[in-house]
Structure formats: C-alpha cells, structure tokens
C-alpha atoms as a PDB file:
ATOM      1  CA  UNK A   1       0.000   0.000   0.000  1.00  0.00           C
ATOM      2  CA  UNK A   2       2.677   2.325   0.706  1.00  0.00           C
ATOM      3  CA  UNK A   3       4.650   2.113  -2.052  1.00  0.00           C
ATOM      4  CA  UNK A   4       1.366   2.127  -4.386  1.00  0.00           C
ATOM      5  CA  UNK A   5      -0.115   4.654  -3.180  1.00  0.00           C
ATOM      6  CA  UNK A   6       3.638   6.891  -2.105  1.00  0.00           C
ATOM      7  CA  UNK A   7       3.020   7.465   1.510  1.00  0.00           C
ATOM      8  CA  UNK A   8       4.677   6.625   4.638  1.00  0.00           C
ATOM      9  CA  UNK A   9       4.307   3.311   6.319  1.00  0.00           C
ATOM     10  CA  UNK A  10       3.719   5.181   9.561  1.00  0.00           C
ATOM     11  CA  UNK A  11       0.420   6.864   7.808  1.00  0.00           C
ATOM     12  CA  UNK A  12      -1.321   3.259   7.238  1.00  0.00           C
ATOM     13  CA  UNK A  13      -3.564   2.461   9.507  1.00  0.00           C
ATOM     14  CA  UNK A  14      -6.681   0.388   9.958  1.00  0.00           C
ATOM     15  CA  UNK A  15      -9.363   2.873  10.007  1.00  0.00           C
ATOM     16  CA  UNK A  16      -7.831   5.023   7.150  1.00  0.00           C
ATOM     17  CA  UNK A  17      -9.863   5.669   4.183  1.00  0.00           C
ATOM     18  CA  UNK A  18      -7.859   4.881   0.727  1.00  0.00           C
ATOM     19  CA  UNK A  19      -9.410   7.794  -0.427  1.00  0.00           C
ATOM     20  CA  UNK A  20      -9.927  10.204   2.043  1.00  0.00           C
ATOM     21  CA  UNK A  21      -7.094   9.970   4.127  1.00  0.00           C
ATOM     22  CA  UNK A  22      -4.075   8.104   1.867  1.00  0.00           C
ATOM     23  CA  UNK A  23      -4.969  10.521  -0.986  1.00  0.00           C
ATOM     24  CA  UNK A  24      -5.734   7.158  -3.517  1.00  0.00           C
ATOM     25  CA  UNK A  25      -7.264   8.160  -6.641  1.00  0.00           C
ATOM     26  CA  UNK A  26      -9.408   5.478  -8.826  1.00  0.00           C
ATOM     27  CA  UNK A  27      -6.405   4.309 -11.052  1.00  0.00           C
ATOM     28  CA  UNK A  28      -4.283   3.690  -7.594  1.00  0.00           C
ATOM     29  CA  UNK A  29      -7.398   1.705  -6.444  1.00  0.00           C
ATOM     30  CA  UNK A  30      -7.097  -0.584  -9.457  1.00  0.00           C
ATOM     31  CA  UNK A  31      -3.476  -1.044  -9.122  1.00  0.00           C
ATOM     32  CA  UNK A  32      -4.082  -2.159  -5.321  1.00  0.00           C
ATOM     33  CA  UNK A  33      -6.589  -4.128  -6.084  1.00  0.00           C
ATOM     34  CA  UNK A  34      -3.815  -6.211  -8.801  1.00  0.00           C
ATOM     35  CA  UNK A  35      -1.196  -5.974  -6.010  1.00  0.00           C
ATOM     36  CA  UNK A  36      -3.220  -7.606  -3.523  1.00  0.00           C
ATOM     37  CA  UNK A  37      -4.730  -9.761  -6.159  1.00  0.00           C
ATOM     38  CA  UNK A  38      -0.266 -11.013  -6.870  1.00  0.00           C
ATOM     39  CA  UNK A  39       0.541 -10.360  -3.632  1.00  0.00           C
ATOM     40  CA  UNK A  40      -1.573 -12.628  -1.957  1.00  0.00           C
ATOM     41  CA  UNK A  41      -2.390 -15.152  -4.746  1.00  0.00           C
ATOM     42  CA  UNK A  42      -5.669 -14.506  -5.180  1.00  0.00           C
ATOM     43  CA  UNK A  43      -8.745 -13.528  -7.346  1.00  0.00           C
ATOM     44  CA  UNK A  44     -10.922 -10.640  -6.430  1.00  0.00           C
ATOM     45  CA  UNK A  45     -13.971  -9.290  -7.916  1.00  0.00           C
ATOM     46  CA  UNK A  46     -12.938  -6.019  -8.868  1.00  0.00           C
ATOM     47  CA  UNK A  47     -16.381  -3.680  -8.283  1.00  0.00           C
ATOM     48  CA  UNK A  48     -16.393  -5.446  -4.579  1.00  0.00           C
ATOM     49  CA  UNK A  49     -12.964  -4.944  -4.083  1.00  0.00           C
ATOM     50  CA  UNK A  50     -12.958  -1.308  -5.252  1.00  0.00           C
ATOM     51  CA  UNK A  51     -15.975  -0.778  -3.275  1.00  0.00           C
ATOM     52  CA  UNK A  52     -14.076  -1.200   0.020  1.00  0.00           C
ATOM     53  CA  UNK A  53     -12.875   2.240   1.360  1.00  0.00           C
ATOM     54  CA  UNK A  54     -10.392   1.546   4.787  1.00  0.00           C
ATOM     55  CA  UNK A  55      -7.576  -0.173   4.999  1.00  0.00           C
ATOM     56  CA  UNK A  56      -9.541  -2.256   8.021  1.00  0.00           C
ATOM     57  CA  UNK A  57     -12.016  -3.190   5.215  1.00  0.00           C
ATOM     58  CA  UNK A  58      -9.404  -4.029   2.750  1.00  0.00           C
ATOM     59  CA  UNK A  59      -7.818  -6.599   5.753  1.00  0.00           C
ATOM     60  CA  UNK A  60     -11.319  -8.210   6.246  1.00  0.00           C
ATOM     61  CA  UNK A  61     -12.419  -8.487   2.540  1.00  0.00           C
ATOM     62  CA  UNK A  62      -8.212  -9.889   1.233  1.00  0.00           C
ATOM     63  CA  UNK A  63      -9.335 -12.270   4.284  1.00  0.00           C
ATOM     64  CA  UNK A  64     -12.555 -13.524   3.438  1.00  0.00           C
ATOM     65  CA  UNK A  65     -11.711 -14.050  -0.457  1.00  0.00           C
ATOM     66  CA  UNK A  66      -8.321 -16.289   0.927  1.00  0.00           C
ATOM     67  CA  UNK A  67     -10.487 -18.543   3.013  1.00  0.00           C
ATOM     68  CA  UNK A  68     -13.387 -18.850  -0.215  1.00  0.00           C
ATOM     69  CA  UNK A  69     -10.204 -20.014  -2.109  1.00  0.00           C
ATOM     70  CA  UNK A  70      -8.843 -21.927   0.124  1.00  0.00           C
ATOM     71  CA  UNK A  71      -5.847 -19.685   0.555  1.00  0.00           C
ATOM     72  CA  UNK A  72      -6.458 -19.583   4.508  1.00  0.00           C
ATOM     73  CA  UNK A  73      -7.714 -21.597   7.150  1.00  0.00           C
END
C-alpha cells in the first residue's frame, strides 16, 4: 500500500480511508486491487474490491476471499 499509493508506512492504519485519508485516486485503487490480487495469490472481484474504502475493510475483505479459495484456514 505504501509504495502504491507513495506514503509513509507510519500513515497506514486500519481505520484510514484509501481515499480520504491516503490521498488514492481510482487508477491507484485498481493497481491495489492487482497488487493484492499477486501479492496474496488470489482472485478478487474487482467492483467489490474497489468498493471497500479503509484499509480495516481491505484486511477483512483480502481475508474472506483467501479462506473462499482456500488460501487460509
């Protein structure tokens, strides 16, 4: 996320809005979304993904898709 989206580590927390607070615009969103997707070796649908707006949300929803795929236990 930091590097994506160029801001400090120390900025990222849980209850900060991609938007609102980390300064993401909607091409940044997409190119989380396909880091996460590599990252974590997974498949998201991309109009739920991009619908999720904290980093707390992001956390829960990466979650949820690893343990539908069998990524997490």
């Amino acid at each position: 996320m930091a590097r994506q989206l160029k801001v400090d580590m120390g900025k990222i927390k849980s209850e900060c809005e991609f938007a609102r607070d980390l300064g993401a615009e909607s091409i940044q969103s997409v190119e989380l979304v396909a880091a996460f997707e590599e990252e974590f070796d997974i498949d998201m649908d991309e109009d739920a993904a991009l619908s999720v707006k904290s980093v707390g949300g992001a956390v829960k929803f990466i979650s949820d898709v690893m343990k539908q795929q069998g990524k997490l236990s």
